[in-house]
C-alpha atoms as a PDB file:
ATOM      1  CA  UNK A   1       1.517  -3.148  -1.564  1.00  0.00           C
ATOM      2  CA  UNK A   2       4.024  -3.866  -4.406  1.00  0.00           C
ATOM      3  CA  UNK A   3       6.394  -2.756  -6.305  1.00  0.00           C
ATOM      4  CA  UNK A   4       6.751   0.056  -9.548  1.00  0.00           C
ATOM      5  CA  UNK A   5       4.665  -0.480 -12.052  1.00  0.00           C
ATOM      6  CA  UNK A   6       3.344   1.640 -14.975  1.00  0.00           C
ATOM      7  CA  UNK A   7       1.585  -1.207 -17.108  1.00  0.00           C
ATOM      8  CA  UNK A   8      -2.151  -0.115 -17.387  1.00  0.00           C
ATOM      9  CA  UNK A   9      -2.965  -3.340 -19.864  1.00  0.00           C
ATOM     10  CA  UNK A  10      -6.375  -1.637 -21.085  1.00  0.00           C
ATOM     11  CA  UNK A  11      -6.762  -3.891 -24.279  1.00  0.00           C
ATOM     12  CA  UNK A  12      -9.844  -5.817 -23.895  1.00  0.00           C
ATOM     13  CA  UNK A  13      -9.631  -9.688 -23.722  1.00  0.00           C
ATOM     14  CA  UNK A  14     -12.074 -11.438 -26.118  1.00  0.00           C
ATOM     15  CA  UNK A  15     -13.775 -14.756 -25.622  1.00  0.00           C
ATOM     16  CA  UNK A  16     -14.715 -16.430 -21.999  1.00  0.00           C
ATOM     17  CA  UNK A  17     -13.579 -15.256 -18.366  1.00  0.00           C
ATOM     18  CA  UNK A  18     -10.294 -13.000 -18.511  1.00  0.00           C
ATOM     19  CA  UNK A  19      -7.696 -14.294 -17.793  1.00  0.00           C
ATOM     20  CA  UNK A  20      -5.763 -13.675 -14.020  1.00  0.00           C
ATOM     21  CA  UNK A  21      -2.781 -12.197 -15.737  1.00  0.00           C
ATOM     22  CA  UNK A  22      -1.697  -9.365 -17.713  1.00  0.00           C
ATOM     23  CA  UNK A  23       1.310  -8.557 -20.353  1.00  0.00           C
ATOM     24  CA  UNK A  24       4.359  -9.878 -18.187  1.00  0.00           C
ATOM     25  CA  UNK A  25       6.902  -7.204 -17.538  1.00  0.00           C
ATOM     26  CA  UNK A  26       9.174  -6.597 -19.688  1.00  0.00           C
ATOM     27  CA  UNK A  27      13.251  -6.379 -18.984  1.00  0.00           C
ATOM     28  CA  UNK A  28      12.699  -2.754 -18.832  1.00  0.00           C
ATOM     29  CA  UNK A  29      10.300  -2.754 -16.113  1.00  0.00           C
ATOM     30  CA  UNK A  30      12.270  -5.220 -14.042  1.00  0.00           C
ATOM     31  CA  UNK A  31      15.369  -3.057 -14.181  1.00  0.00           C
ATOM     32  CA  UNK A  32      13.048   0.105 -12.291  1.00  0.00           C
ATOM     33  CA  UNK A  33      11.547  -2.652  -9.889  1.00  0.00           C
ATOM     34  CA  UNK A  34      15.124  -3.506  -8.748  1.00  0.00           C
ATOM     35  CA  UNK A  35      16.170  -0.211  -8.864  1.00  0.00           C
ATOM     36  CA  UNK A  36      13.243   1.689  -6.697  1.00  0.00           C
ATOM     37  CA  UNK A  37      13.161  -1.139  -4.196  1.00  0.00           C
ATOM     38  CA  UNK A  38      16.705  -1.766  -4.072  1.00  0.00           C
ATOM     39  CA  UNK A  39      18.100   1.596  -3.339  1.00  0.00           C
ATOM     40  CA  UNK A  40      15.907   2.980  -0.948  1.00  0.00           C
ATOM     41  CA  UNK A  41      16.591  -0.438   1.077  1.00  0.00           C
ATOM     42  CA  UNK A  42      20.242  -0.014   0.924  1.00  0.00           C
ATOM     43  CA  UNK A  43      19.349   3.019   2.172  1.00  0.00           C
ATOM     44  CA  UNK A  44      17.554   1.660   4.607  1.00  0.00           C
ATOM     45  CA  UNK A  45      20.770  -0.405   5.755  1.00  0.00           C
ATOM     46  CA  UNK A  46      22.637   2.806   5.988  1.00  0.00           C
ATOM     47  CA  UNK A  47      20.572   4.904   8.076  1.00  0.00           C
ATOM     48  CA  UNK A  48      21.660   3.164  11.297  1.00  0.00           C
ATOM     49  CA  UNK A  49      25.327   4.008  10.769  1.00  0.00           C
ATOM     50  CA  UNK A  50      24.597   7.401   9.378  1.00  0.00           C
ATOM     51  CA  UNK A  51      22.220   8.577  11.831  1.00  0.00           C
ATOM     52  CA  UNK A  52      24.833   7.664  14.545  1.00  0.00           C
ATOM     53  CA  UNK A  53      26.020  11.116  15.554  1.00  0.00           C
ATOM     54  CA  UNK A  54      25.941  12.850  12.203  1.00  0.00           C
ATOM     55  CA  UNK A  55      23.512  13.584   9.049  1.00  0.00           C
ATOM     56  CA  UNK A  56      20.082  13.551  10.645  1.00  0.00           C
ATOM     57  CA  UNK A  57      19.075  16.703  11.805  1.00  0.00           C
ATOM     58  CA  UNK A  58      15.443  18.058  13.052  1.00  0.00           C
ATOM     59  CA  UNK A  59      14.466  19.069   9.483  1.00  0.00           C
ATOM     60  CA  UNK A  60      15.210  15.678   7.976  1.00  0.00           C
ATOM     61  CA  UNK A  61      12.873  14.453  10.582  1.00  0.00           C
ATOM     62  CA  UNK A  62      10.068  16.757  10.787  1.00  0.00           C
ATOM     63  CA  UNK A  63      10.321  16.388   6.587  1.00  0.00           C
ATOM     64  CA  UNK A  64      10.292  12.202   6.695  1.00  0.00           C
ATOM     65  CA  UNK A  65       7.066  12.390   9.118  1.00  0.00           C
ATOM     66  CA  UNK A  66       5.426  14.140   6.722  1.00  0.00           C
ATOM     67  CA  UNK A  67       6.242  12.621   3.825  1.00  0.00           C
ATOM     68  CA  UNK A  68       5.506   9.119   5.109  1.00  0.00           C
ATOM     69  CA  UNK A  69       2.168  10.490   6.579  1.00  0.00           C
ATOM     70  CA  UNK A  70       1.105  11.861   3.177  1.00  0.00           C
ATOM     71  CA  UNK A  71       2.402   9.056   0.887  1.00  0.00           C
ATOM     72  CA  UNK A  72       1.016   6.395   3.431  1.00  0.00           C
ATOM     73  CA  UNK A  73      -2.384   7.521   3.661  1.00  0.00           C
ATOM     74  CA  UNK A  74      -2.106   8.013   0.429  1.00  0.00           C
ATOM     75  CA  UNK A  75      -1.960   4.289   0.285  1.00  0.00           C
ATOM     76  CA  UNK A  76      -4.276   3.097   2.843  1.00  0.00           C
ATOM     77  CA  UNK A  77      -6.885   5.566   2.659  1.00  0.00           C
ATOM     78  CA  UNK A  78      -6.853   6.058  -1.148  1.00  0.00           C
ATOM     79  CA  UNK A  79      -5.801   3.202  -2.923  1.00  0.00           C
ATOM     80  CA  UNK A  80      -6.905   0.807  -0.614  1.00  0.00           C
ATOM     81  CA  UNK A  81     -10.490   1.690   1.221  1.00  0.00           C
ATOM     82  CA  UNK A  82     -11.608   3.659  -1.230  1.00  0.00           C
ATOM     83  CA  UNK A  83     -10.029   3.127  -4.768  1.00  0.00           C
ATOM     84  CA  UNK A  84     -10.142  -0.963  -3.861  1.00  0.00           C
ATOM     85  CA  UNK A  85     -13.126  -1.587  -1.645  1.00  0.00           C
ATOM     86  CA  UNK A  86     -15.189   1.434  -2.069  1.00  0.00           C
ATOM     87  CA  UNK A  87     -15.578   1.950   1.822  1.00  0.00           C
ATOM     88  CA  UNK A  88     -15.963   5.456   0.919  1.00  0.00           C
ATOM     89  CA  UNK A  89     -17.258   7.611  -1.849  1.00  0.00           C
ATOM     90  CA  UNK A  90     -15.218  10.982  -2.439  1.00  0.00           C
ATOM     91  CA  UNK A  91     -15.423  14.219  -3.953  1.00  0.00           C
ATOM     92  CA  UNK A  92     -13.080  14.668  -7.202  1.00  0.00           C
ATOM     93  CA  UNK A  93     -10.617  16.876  -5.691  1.00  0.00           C
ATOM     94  CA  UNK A  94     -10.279  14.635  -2.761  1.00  0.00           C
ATOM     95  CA  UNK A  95     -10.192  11.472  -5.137  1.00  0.00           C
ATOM     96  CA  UNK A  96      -7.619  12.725  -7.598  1.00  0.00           C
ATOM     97  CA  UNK A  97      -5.017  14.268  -3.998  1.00  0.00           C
ATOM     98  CA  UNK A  98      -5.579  10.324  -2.745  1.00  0.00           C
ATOM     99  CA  UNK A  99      -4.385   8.707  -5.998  1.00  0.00           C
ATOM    100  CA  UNK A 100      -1.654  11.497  -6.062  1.00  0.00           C
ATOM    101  CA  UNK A 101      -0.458  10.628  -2.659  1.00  0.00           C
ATOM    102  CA  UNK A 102      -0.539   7.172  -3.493  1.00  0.00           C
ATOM    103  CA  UNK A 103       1.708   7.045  -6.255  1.00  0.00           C
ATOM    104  CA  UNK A 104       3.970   9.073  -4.527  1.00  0.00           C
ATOM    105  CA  UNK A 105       4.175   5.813  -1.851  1.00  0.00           C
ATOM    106  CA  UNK A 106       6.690   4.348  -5.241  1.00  0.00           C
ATOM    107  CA  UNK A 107       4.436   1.517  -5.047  1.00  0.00           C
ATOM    108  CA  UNK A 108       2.667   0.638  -8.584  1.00  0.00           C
ATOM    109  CA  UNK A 109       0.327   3.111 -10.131  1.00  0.00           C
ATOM    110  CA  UNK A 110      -3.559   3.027  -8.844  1.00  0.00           C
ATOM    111  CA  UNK A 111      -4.985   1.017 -11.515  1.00  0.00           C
ATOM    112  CA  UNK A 112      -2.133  -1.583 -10.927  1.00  0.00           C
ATOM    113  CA  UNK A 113      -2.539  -1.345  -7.501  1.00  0.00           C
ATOM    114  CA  UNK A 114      -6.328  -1.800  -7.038  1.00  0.00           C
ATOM    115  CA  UNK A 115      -6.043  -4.559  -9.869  1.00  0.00           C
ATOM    116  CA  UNK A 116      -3.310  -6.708  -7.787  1.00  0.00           C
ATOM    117  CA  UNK A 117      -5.114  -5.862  -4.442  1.00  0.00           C
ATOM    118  CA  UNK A 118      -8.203  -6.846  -5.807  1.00  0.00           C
ATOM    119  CA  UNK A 119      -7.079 -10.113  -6.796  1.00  0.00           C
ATOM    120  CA  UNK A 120      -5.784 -11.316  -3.276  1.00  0.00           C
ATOM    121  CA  UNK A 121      -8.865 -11.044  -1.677  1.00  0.00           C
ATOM    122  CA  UNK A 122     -10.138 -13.397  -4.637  1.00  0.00           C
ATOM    123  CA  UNK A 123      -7.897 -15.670  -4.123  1.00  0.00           C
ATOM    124  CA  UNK A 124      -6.849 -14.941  -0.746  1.00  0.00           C
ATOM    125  CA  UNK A 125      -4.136 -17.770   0.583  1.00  0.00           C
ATOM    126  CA  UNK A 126      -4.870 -19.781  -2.529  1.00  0.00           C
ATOM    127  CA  UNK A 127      -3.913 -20.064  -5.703  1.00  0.00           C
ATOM    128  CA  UNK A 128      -3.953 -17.039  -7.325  1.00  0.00           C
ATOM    129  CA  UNK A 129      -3.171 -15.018  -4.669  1.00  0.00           C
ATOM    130  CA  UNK A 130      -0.014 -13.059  -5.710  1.00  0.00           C
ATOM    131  CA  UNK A 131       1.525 -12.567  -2.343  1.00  0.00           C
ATOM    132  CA  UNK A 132       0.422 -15.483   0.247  1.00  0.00           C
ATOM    133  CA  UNK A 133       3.067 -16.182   2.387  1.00  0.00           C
ATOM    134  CA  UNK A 134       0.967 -19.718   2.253  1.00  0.00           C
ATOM    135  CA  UNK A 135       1.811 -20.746  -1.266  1.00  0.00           C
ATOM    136  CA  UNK A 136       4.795 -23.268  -0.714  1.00  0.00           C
ATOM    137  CA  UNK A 137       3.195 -25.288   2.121  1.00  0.00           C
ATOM    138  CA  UNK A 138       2.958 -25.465   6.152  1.00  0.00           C
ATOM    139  CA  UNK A 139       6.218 -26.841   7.267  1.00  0.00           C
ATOM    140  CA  UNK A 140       9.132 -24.339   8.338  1.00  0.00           C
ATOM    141  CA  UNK A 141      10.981 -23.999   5.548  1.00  0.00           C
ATOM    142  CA  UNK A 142       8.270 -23.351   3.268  1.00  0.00           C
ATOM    143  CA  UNK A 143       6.614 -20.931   5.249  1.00  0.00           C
ATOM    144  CA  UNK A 144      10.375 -19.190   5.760  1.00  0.00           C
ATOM    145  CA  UNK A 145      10.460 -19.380   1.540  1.00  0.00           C
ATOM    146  CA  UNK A 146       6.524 -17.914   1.893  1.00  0.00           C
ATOM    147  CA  UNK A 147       7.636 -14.986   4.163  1.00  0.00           C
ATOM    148  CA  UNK A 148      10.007 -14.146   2.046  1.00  0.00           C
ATOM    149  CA  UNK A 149       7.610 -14.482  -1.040  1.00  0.00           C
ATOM    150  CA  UNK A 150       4.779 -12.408   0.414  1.00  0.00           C
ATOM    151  CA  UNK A 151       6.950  -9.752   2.348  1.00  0.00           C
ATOM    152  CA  UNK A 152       9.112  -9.148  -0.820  1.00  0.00           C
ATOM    153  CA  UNK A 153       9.957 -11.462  -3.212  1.00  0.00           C
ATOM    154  CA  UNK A 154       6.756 -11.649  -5.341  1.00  0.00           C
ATOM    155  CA  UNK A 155       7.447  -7.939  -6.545  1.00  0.00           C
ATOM    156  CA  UNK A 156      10.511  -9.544  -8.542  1.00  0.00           C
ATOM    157  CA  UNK A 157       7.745 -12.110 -10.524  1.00  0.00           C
ATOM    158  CA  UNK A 158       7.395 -11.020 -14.009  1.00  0.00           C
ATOM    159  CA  UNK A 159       3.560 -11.927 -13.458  1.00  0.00           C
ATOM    160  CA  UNK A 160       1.168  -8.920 -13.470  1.00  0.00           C
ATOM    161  CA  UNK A 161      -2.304  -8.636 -12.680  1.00  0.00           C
ATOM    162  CA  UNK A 162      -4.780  -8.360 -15.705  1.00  0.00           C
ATOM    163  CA  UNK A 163      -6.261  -4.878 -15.036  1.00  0.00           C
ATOM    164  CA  UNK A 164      -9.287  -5.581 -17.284  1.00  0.00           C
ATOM    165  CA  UNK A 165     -10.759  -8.279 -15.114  1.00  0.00           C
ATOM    166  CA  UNK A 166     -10.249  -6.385 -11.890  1.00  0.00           C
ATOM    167  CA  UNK A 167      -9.956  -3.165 -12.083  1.00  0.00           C
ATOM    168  CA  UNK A 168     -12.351  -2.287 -15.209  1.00  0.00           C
ATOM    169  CA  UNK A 169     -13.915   0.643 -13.703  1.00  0.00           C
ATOM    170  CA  UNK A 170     -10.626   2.676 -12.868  1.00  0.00           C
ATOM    171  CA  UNK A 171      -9.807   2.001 -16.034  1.00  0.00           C
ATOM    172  CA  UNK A 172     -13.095   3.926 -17.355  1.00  0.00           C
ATOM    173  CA  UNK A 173     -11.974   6.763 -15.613  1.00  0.00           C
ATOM    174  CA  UNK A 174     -10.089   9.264 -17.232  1.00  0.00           C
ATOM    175  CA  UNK A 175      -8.511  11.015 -14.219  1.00  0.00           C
ATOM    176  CA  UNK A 176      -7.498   8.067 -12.535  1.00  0.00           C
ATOM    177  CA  UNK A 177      -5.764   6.678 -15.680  1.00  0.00           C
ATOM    178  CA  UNK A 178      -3.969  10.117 -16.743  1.00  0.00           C
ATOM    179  CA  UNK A 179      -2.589   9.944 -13.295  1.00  0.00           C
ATOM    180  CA  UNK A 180      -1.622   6.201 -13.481  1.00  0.00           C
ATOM    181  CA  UNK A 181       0.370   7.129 -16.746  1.00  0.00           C
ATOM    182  CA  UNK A 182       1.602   9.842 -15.088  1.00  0.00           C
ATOM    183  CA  UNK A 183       3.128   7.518 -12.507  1.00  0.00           C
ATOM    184  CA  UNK A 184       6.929   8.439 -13.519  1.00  0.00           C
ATOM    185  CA  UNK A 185       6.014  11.433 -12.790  1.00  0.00           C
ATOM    186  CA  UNK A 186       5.084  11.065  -8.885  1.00  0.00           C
ATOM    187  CA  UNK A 187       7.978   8.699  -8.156  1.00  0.00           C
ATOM    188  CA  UNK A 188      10.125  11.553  -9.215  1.00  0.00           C
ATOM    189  CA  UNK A 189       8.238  14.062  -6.647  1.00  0.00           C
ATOM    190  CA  UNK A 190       8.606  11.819  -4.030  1.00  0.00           C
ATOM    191  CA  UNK A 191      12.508  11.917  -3.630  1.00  0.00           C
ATOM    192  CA  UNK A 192      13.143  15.590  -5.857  1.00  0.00           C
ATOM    193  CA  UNK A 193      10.271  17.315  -3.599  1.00  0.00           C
ATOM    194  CA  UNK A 194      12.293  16.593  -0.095  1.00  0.00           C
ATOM    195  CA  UNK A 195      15.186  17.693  -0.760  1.00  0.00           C
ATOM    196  CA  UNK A 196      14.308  21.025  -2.814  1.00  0.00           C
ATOM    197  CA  UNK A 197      12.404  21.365   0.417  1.00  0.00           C
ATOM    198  CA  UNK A 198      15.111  20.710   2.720  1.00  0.00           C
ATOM    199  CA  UNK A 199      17.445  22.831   0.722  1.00  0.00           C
ATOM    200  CA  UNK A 200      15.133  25.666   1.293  1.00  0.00           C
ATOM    201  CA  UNK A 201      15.278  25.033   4.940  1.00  0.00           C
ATOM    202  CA  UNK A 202      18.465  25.167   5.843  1.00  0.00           C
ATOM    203  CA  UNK A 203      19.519  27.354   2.723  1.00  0.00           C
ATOM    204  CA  UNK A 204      21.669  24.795   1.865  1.00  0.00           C
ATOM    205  CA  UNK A 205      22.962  21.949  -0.690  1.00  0.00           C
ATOM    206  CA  UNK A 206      23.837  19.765   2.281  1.00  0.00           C
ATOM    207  CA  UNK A 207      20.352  20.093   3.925  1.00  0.00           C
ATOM    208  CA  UNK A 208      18.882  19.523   0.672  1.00  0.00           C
ATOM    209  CA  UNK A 209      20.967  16.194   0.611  1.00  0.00           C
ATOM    210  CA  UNK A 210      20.278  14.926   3.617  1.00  0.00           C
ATOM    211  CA  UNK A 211      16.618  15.453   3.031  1.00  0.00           C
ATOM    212  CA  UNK A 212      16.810  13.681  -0.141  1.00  0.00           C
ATOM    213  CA  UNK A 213      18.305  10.702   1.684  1.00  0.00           C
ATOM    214  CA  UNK A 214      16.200  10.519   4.869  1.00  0.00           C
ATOM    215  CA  UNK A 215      13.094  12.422   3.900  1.00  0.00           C
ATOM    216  CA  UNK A 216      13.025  10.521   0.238  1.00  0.00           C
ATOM    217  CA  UNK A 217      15.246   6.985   0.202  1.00  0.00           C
ATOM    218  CA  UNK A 218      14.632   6.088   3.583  1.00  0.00           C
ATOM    219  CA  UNK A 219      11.294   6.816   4.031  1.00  0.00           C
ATOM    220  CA  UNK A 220      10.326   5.161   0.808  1.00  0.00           C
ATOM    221  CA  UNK A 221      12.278   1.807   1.752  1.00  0.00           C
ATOM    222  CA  UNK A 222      10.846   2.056   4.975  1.00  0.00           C
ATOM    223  CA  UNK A 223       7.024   2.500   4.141  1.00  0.00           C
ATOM    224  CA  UNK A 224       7.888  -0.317   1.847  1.00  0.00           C
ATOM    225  CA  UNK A 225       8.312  -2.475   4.565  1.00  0.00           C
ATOM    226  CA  UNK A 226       5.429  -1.161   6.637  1.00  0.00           C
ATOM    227  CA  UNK A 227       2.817  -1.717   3.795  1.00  0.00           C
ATOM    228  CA  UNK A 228       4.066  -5.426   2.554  1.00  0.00           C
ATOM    229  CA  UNK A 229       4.403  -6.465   6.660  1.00  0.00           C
ATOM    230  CA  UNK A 230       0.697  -6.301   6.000  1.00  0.00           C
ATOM    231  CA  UNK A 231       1.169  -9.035   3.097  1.00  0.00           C
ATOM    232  CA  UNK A 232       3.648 -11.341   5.313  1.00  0.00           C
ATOM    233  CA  UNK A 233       3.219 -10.922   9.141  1.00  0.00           C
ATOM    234  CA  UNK A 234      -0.327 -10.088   9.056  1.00  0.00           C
ATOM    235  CA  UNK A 235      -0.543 -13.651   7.320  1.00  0.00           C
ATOM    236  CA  UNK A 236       0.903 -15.470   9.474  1.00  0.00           C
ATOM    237  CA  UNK A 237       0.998 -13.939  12.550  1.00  0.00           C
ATOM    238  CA  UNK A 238      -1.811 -12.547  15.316  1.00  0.00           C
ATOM    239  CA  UNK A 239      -5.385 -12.817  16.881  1.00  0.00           C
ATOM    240  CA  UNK A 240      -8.146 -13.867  14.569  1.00  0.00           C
ATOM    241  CA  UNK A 241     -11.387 -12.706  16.689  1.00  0.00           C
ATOM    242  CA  UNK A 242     -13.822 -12.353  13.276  1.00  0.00           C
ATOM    243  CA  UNK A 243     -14.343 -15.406  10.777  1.00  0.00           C
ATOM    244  CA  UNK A 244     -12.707 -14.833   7.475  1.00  0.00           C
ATOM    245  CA  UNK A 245     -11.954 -17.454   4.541  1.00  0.00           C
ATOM    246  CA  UNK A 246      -8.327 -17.113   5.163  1.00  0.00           C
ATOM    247  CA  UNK A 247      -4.885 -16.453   7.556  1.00  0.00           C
ATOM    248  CA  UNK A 248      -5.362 -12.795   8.064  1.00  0.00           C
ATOM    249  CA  UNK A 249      -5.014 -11.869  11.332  1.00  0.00           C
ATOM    250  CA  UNK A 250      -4.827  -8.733  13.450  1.00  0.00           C
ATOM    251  CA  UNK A 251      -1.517  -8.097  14.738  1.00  0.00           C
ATOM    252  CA  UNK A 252      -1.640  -5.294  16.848  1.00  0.00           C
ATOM    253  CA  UNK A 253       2.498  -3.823  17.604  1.00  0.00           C
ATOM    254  CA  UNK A 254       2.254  -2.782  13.800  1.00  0.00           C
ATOM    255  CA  UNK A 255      -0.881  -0.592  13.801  1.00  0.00           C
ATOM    256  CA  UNK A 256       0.265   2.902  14.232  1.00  0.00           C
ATOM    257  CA  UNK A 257       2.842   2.498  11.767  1.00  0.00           C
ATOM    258  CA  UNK A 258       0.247   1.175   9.211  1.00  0.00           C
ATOM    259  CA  UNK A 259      -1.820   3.479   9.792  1.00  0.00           C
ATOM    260  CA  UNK A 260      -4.561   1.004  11.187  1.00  0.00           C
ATOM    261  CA  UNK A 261      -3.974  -1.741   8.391  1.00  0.00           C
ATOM    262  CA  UNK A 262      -2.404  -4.336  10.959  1.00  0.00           C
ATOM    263  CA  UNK A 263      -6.460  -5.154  12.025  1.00  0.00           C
ATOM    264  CA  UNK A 264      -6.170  -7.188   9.119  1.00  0.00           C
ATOM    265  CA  UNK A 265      -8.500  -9.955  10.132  1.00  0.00           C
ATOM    266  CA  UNK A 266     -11.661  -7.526  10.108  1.00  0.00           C
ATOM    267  CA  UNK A 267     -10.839  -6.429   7.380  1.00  0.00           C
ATOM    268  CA  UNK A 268     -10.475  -9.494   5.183  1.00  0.00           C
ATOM    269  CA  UNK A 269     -13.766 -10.432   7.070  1.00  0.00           C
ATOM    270  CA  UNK A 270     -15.966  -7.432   5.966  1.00  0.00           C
ATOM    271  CA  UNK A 271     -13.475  -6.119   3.268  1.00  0.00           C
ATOM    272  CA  UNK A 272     -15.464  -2.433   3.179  1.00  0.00           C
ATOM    273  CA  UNK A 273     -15.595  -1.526   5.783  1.00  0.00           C
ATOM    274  CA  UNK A 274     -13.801   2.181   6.071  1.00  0.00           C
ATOM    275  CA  UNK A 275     -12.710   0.790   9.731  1.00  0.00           C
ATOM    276  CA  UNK A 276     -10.379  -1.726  10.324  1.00  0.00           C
ATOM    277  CA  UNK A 277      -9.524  -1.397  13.787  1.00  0.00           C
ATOM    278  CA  UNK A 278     -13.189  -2.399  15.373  1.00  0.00           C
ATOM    279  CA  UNK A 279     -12.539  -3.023  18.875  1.00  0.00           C
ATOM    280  CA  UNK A 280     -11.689  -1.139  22.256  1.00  0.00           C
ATOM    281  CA  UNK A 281      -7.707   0.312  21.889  1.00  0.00           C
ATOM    282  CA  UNK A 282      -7.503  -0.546  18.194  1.00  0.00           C
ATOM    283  CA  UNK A 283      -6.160   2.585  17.108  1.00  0.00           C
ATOM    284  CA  UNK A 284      -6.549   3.277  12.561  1.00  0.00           C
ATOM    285  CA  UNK A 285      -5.150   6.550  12.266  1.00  0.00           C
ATOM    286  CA  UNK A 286      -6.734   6.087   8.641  1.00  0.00           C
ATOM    287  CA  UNK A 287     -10.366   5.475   9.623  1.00  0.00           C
ATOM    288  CA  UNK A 288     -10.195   8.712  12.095  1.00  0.00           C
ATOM    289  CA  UNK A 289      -9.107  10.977   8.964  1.00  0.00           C
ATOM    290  CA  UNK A 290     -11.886   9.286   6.742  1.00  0.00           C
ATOM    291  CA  UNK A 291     -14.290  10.854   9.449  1.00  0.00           C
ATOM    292  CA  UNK A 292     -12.861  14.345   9.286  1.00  0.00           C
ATOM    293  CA  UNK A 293     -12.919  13.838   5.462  1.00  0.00           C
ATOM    294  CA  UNK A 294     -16.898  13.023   6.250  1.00  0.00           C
ATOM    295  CA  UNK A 295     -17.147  16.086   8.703  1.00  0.00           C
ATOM    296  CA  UNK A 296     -15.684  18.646   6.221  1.00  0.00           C
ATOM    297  CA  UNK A 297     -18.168  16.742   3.238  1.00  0.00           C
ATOM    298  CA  UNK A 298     -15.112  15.641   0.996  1.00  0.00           C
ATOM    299  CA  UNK A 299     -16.220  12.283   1.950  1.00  0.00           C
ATOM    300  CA  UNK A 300     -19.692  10.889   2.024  1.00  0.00           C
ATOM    301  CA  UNK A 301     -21.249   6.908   2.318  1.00  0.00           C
ATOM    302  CA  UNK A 302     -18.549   5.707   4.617  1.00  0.00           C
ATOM    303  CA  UNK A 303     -19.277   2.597   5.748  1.00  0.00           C
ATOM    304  CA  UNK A 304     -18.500   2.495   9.074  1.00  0.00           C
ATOM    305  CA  UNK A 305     -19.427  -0.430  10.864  1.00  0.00           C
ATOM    306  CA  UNK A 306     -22.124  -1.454  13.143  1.00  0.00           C
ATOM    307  CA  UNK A 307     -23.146  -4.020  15.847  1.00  0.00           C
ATOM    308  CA  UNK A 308     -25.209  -5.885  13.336  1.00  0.00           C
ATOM    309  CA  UNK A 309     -22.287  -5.953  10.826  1.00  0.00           C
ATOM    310  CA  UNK A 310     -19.724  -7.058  13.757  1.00  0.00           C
ATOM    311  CA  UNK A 311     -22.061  -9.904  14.982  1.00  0.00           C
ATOM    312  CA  UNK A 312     -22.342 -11.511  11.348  1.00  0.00           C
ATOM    313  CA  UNK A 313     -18.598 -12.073  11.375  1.00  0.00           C
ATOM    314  CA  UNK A 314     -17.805 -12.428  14.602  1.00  0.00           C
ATOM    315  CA  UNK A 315     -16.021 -16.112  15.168  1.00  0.00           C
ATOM    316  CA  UNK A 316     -18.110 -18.687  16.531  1.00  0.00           C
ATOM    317  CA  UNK A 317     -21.235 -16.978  15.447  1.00  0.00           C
END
């Protein structure tokens, strides 16, 4: 969803309707937002070359699956369907492994996140949205400048999200907010926990370096990617089969690796529902392990949706 950010901005705002934004960030701030996007995508860039018969070994992989499994759904089962939209209501332990998970995507903390999420569907493709790939206009070259803006470049605004106005009830929770100040924390797990892991492996420093770098770096940069293609392509791109107030769209090749978020017209079109992928083939790896969450009773008043549900936002209806 966005980039590192620790700002929780609890302060109340006096007087009238809050205000969209927040504290902007300071110099501070901006230096770790260059630094934990930047690296992991030169990373990125080097994994082509460096995977190219050396430095990638069945460890590495097995280690990066996992990690971008558990930091992924992290994001779109967690901070998305159910710290966001509520699809889902969850049992503490359950709630507090989810915001973990999360914040060990290295995307912003979960009050920041829900805050900044919660304000695009407000102001979804308008003004006020923070990352519509919409903003600068319809010709080419403003929708190649809004690409770039929603895919990327709006993590580099010093703008932030006034937490008060749309995320007020993750900020009355304790747990949540210990764990959003304990944010640094998380991002460090993320890289040091692959490659203590890997090192343990292959009883070895080089193991535990090549973890570090394919298991941490690039799966960071690359789930990076995965989550804002959601922001950009998913905007712009794709089938639009439900009625929404705005460009999302479903667009189907990036589904598995999103975990199911690439339905993203249903789900701007009934925003809670714990399904995005609706319809015959759509496959949401994250709606299937909401179900087992249900099954096992970590998870209770999904709401999964029905025909009634489908036919009120079904286009041309």
């Amino acid at each position: 969803m966005g980039a590192p950010s620790t700002s929780l901005n609890p302060s109340p705002v006096g007087g009238g309707r809050k205000p969209l934004s927040g504290a902007e960030k300071t110099n501070g701030k901006m230096a770790l937002i260059y630094l934990f996007l930047l690296v992991p995508l030169a990373a990125l860039v080097a994994a082509v070359p460096l995977a190219w018969g050396w430095g990638l070994s069945w460890v590495d992989v097995g280690l990066s699956v996992f990690f971008f499994y558990f930091t992924g759904l992290g994001v779109t089962i967690g901070y998305h369907r159910h710290f966001t939209h509520g699809s889902f209501k969850a049992r503490k332990g359950l709630r507090v492994v989810l915001a973990i998970a999360g914040s060990m995507a290295v995307q912003m903390n979960p009050v920041m996140w829900v805050a900044t999420h919660r304000r695009h569907h407000a102001f979804a493709d308008k003004e006020g949205d923070p990352h519509s790939p919409w903003l600068f206009g319809t010709g080419i070259t403003a929708l190649l400048k809004g690409f770039w803006h929603a895919h990327m470049g709006w993590n580099f605004n010093r703008d932030t999200t006034n937490t008060t106005r749309f995320a007020p009830d993750l900020l009355a929770d304790r747990t949540i907010v210990r764990i959003s100040k304990q944010f640094p924390l998380y991002i460090a797990l993320s890289f040091l926990l692959p490659a203590v892991l890997g090192g343990l492996l292959t009883m070895s420093w080089w193991g535990a370096l090549t973890a570090f770098f394919w298991a941490g770096l690039v799966r960071v940069a690359f789930l990076h990617h995965v989550t804002w293609s959601t922001n950009s392509i998913c905007h712009l791109l794709g089938e639009r089969p439900f009625a929404s107030r705005d460009k999302a769209a479903n667009f189907w090749p990036l589904a598995i690796l999103s975990f199911g978020e690439s339905w993203h017209n249903l789900h701007h079109a009934d925003p809670t529902s714990a399904r995005h992928g609706v319809l015959r083939g759509q496959l949401d790896t994250s709606a299937r392990l909401i179900w087992v969450f249900e099954k096992f009773g970590w998870a209770h008043d999904v709401r999964w949706p029905t025909p009634h549900r489908l036919a009120k936002i079904t286009a041309g209806q």
